[in-house]
N, C-alpha and C. Protein backbone atom coordinates (compact mmCIF):
# COMPACT_ATOMS: atom_id res chain seq x y z
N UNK A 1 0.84 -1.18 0.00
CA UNK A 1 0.00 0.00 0.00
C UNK A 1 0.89 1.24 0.00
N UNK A 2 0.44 2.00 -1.05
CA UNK A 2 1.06 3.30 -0.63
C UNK A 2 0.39 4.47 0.15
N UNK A 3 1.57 5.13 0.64
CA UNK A 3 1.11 6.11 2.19
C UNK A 3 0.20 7.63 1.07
N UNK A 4 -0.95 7.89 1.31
CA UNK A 4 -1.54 8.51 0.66
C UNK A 4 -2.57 9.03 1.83
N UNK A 5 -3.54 9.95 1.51
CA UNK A 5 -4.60 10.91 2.25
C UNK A 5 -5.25 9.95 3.40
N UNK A 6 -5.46 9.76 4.35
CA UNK A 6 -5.97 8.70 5.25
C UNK A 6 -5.52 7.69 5.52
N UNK A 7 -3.70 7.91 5.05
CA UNK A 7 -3.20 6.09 5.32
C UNK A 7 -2.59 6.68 7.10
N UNK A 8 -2.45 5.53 8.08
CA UNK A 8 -2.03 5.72 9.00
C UNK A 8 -0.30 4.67 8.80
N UNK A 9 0.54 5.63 9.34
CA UNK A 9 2.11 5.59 9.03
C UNK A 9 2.91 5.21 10.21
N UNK A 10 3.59 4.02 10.08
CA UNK A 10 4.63 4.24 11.20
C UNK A 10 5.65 4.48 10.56
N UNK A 11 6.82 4.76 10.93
CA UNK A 11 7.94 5.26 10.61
C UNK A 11 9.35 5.12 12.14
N UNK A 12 10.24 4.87 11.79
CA UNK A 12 11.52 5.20 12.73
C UNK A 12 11.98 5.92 12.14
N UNK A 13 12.24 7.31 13.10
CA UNK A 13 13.01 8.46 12.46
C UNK A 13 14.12 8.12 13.77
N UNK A 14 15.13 9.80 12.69
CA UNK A 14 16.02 10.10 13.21
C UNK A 14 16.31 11.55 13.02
N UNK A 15 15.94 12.50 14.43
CA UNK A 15 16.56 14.14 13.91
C UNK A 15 17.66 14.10 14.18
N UNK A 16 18.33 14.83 12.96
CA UNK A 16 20.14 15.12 13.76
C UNK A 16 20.02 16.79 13.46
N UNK A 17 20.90 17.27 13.90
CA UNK A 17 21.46 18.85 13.76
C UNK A 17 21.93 18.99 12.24
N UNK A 18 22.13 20.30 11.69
CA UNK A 18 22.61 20.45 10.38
C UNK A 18 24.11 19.25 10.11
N UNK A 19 24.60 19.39 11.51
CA UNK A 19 26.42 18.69 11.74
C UNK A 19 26.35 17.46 12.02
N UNK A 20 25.00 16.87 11.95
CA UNK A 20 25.00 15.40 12.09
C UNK A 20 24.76 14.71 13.59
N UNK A 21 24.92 15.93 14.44
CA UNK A 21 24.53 15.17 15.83
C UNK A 21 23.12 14.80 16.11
N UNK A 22 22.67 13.80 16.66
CA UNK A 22 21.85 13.02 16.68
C UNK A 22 20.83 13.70 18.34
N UNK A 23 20.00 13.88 18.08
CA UNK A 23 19.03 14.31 18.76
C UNK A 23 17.98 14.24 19.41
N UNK A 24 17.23 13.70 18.80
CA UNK A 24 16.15 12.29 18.75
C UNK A 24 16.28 10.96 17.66
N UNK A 25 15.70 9.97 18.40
CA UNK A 25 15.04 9.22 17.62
C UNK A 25 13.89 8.45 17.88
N UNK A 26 13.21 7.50 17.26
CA UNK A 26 12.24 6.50 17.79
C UNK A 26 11.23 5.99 16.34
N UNK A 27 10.16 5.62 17.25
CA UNK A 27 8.84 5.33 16.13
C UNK A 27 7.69 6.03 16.20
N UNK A 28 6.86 6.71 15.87
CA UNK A 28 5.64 7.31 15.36
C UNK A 28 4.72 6.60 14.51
N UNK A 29 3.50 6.75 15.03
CA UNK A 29 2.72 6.38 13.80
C UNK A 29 1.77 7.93 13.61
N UNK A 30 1.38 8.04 12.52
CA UNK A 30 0.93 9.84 12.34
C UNK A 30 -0.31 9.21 11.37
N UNK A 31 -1.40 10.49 11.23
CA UNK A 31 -1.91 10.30 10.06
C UNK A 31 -1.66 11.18 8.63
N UNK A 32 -1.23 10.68 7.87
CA UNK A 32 -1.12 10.94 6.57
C UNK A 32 -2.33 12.01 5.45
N UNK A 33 -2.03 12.88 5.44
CA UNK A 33 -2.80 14.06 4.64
C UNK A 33 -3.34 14.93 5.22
N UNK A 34 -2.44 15.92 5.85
CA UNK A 34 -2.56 17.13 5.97
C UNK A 34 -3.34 17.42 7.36
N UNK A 35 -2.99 16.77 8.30
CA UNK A 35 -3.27 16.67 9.52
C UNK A 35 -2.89 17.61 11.00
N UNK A 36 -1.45 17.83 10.43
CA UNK A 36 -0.52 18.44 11.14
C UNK A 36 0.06 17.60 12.44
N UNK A 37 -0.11 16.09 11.54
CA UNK A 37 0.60 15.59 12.59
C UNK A 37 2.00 15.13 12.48
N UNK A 38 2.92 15.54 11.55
CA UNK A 38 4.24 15.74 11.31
C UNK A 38 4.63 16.48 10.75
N UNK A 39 5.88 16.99 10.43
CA UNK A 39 6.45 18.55 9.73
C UNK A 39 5.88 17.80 8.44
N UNK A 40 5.47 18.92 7.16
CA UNK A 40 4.88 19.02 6.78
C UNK A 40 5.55 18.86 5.26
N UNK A 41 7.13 19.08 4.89
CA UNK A 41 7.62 18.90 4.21
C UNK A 41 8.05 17.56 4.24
N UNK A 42 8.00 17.06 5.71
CA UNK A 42 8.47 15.16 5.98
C UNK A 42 7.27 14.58 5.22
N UNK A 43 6.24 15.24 5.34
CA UNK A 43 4.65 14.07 4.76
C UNK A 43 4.59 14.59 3.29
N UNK A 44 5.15 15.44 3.11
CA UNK A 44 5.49 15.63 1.20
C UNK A 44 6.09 14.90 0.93
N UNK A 45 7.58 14.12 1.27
CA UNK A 45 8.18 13.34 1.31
C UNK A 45 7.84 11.68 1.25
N UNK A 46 7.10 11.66 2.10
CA UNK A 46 6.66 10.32 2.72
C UNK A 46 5.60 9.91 1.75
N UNK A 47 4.76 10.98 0.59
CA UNK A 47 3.68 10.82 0.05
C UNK A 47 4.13 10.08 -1.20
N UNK A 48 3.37 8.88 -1.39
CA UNK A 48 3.71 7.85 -2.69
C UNK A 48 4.31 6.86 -1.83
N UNK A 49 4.91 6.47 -1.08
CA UNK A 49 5.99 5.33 -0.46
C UNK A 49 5.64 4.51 -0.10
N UNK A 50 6.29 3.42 0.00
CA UNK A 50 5.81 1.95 0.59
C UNK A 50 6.37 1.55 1.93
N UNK A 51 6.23 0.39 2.44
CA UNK A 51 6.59 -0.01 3.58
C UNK A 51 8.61 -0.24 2.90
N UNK A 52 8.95 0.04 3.91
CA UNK A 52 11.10 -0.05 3.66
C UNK A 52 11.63 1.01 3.14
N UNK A 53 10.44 2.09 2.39
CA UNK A 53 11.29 3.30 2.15
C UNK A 53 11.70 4.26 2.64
N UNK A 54 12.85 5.05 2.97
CA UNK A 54 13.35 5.88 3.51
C UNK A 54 13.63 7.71 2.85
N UNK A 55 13.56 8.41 3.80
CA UNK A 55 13.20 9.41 3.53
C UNK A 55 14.49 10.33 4.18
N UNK A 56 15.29 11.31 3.84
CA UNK A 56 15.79 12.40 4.71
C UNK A 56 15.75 13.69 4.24
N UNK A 57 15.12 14.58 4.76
CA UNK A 57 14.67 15.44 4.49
C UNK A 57 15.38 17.03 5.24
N UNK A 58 15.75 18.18 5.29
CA UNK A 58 16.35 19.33 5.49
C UNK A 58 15.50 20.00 6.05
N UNK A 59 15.02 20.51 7.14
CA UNK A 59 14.26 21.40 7.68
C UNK A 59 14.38 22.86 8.05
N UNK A 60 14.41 23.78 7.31
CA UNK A 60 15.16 25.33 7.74
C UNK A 60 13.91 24.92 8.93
N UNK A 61 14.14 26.13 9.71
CA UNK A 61 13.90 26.69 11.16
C UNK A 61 12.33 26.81 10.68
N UNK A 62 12.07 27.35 10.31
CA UNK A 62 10.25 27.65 9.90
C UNK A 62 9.57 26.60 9.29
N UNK A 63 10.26 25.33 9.27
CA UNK A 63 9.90 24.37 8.40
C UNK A 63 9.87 23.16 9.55
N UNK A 64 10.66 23.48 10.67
CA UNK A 64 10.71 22.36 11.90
C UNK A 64 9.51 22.78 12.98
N UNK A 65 10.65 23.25 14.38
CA UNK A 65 9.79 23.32 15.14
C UNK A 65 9.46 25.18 15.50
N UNK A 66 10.05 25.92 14.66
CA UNK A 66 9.97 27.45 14.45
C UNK A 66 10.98 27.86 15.14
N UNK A 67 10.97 29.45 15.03
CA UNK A 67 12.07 30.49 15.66
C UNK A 67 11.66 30.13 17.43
N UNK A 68 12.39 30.66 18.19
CA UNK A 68 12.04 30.93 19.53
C UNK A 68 11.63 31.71 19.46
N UNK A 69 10.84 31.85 20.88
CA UNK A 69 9.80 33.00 20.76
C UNK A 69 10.18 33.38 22.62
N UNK A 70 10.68 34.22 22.52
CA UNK A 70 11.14 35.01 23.68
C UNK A 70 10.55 35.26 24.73
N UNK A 71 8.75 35.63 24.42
CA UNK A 71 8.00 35.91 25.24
C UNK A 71 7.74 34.21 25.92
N UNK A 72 7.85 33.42 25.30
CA UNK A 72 7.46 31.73 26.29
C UNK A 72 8.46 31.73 27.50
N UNK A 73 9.67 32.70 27.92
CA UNK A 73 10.42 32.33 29.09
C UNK A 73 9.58 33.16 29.92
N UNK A 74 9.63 32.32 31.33
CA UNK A 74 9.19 32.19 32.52
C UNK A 74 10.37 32.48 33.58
N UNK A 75 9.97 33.17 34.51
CA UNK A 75 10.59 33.14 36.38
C UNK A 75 9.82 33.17 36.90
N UNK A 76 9.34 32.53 37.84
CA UNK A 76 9.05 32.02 39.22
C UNK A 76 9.18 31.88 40.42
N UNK A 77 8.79 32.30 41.33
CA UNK A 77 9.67 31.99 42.98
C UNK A 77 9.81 30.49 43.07
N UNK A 78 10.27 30.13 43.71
CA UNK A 78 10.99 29.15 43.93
C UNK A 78 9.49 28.35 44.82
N UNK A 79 9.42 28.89 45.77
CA UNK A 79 8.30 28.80 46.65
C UNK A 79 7.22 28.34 45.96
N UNK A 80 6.56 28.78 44.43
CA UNK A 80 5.58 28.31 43.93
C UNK A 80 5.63 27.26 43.14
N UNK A 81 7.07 26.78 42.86
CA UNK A 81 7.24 25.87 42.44
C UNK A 81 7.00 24.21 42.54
N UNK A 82 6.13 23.18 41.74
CA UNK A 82 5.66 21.90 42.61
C UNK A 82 6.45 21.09 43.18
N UNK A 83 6.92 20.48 44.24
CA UNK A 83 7.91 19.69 45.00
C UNK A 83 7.64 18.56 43.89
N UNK A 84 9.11 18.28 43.91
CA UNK A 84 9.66 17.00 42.98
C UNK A 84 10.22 17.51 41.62
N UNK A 85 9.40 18.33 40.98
CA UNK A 85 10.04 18.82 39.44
C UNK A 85 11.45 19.54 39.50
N UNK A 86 12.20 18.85 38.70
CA UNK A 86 13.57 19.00 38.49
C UNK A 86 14.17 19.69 37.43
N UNK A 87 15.56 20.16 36.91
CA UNK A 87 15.40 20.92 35.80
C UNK A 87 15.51 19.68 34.67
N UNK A 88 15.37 19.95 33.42
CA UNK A 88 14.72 19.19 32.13
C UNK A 88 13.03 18.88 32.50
N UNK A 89 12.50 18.66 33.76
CA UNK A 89 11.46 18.37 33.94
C UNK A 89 10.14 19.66 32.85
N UNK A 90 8.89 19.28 33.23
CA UNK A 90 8.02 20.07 32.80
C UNK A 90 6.96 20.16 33.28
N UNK A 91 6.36 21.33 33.34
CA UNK A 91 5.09 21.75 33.78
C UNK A 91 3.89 22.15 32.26
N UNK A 92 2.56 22.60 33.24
CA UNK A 92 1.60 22.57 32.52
C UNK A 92 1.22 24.53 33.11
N UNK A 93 1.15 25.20 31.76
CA UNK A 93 0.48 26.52 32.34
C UNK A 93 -0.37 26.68 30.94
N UNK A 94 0.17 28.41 30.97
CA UNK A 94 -0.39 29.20 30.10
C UNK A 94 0.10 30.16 29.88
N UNK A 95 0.02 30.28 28.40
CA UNK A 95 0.77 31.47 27.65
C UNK A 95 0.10 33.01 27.99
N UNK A 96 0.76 34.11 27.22
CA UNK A 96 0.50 35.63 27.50
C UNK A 96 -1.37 35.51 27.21
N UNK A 97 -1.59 34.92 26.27
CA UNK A 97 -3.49 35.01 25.56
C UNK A 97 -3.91 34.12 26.00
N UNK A 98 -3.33 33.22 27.64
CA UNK A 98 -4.27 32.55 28.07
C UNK A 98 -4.46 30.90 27.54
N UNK A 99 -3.85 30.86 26.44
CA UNK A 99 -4.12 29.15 26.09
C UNK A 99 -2.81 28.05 26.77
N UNK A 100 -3.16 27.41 27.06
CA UNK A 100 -2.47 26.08 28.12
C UNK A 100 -1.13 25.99 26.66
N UNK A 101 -0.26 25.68 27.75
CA UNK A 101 1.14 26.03 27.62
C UNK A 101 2.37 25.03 28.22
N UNK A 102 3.36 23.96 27.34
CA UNK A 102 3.76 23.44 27.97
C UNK A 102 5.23 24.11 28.73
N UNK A 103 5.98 24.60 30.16
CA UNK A 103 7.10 25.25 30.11
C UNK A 103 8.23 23.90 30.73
N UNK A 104 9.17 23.75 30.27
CA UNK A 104 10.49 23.38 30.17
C UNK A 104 11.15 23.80 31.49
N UNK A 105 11.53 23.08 32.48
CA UNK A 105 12.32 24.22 33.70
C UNK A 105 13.95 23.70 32.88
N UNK A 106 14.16 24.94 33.07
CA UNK A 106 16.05 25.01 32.27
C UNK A 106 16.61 25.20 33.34
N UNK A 107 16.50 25.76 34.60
CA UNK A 107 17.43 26.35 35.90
C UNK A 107 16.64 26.28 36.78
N UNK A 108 17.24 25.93 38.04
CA UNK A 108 16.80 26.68 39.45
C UNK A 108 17.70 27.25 39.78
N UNK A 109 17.80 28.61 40.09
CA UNK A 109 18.73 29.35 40.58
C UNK A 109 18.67 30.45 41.11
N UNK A 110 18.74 30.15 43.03
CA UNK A 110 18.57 30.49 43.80
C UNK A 110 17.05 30.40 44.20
N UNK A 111 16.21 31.91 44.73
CA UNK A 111 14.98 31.85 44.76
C UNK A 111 14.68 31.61 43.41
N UNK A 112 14.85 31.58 42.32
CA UNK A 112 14.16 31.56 41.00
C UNK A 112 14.16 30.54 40.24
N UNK A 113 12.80 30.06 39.47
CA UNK A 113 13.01 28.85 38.92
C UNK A 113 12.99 29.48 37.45
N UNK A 114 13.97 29.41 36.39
CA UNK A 114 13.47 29.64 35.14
C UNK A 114 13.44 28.30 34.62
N UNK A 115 12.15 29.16 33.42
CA UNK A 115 10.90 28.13 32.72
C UNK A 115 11.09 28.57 31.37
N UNK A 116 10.96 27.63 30.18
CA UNK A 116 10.73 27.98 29.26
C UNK A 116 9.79 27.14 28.20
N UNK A 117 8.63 27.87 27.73
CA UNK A 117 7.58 27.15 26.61
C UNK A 117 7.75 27.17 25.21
N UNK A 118 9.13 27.62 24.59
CA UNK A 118 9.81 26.90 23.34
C UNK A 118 10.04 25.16 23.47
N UNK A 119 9.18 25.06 22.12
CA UNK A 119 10.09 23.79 21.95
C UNK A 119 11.73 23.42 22.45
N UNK A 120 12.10 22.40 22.83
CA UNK A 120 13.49 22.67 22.93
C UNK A 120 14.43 22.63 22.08
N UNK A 121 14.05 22.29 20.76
CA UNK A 121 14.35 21.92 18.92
C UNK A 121 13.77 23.32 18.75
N UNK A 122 13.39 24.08 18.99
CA UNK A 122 12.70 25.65 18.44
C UNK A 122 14.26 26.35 17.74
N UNK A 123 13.96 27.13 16.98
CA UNK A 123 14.99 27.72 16.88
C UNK A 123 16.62 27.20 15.83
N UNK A 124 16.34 26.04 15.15
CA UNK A 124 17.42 24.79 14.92
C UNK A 124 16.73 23.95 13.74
N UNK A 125 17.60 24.34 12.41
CA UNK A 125 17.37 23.72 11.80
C UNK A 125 17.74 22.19 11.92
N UNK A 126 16.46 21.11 11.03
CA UNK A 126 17.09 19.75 11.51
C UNK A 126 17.18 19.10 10.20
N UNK A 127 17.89 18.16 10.10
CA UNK A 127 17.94 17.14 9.55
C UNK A 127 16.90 15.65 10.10
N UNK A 128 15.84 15.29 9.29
CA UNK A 128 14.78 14.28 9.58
C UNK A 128 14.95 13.35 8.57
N UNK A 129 15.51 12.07 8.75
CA UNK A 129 15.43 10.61 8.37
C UNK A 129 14.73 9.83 8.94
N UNK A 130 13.88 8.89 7.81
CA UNK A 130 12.57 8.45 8.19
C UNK A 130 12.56 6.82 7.59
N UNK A 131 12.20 5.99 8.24
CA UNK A 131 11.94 4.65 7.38
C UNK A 131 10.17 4.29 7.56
N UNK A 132 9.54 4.25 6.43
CA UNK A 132 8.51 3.52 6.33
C UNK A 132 8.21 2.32 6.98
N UNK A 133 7.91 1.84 8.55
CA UNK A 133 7.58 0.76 8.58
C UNK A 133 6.19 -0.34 8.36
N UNK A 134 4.79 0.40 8.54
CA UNK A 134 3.95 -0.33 7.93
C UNK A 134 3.55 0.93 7.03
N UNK A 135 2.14 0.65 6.80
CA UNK A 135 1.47 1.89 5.79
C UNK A 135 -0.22 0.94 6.00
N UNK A 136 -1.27 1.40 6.65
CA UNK A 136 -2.59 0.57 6.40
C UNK A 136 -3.58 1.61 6.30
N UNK A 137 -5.02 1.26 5.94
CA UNK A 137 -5.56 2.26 6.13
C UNK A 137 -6.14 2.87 6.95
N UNK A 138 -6.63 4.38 7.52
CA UNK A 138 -7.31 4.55 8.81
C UNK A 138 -8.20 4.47 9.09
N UNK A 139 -8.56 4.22 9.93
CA UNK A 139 -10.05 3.72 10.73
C UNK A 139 -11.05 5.05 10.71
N UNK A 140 -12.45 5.03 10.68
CA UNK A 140 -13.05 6.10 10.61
C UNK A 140 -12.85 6.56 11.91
N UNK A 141 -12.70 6.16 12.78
CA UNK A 141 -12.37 7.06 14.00
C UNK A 141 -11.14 7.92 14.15
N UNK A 142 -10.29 7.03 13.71
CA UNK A 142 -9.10 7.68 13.58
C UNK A 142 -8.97 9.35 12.43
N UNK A 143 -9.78 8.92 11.23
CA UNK A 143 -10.14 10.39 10.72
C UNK A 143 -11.12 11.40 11.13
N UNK A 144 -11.68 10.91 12.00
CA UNK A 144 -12.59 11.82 12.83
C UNK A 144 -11.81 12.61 13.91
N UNK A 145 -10.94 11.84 14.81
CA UNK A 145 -9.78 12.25 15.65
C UNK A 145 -9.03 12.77 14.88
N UNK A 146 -8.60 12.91 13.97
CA UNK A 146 -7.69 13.54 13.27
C UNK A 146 -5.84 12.93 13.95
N UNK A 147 -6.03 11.83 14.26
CA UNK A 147 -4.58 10.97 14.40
C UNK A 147 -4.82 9.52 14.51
N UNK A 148 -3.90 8.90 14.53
CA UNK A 148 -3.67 7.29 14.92
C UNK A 148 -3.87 7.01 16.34
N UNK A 149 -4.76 5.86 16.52
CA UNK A 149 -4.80 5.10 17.91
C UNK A 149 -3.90 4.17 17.80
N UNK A 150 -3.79 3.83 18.93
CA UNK A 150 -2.98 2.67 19.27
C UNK A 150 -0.92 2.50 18.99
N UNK A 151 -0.74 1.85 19.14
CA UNK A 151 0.81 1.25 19.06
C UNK A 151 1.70 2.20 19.31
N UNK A 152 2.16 3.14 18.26
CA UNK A 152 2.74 4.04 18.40
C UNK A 152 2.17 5.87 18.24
N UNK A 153 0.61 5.76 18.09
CA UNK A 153 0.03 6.82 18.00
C UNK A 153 -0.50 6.94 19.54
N UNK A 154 -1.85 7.75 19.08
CA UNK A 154 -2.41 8.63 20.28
C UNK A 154 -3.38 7.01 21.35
N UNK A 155 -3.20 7.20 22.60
CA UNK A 155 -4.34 6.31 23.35
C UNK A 155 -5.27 6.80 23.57
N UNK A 156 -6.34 6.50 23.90
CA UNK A 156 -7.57 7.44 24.73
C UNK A 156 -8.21 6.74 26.07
């Protein structure tokens, strides 16, 4: 089968940096056509392919996970901070207009905890290599949800 408008996709990627360092990796399963459930030049890519084919693709900065955005850093007292969260850890807020917001703690230092709600790939162009591992078609639920259940997609 080829990966086309409603096919549900797994894939093992690999992001590296422009220099080849390796960043992430793993498996995904996404849905296929215009979903926004993977960068968007990767599912241009991925469109026509079969199960074993591989993909690597160049991501300028506006094409990954975007520029940073300055206003997402956070300080905090220390004091309001939840017992146990550590730095790399993450919290749940909200941005300047109010919509839920994931922040990043990068530091504790001293009374202050800084936070940040950039991606942590924001800002960084990537390099994305991809292998096709199945390709089937999606379930009407799954196009109603607008993603993949199960294995390596979304649970409910």
């Amino acid at each position: 089968m080829n990966i086309s408008k409603d096919t549900a996709v797994t894939i093992h990627y690999t992001i590296t940096d422009q220099q080849g360092k390796r960043l992430d990796d793993g498996d995904v399963a996404y849905l296929h056509g215009g979903y926004d459930n993977l960068f968007a030049k990767v599912e241009e890519a991925l469109e026509g392919k079969t199960v074993g084919a591989t993909v690597t693709v160049d991501l300028a900065v506006e094409d990954a996970f975007g520029a940073r955005d300055e206003s997402l850093k956070r300080s905090i007292p220390k004091a309001e901070f939840p017992p146990g969260v550590k730095v790399g850890g993450q919290l749940r807020g909200s941005n300047d207009q109010g919509e839920p917001q994931i922040y990043h703690v990068v530091k504790i230092k001293g009374p202050e905890v800084l936070l940040d709600g950039n991606h942590p790939l924001a800002g960084m162009a990537l390099r994305f290599t991809g292998k096709v591992n199945e390709v089937r078609a999606a379930t009407a639920e799954e196009i109603t949800h607008r993603h993949v259940h199960g294995g390596h997609g979304h649970h409910h």
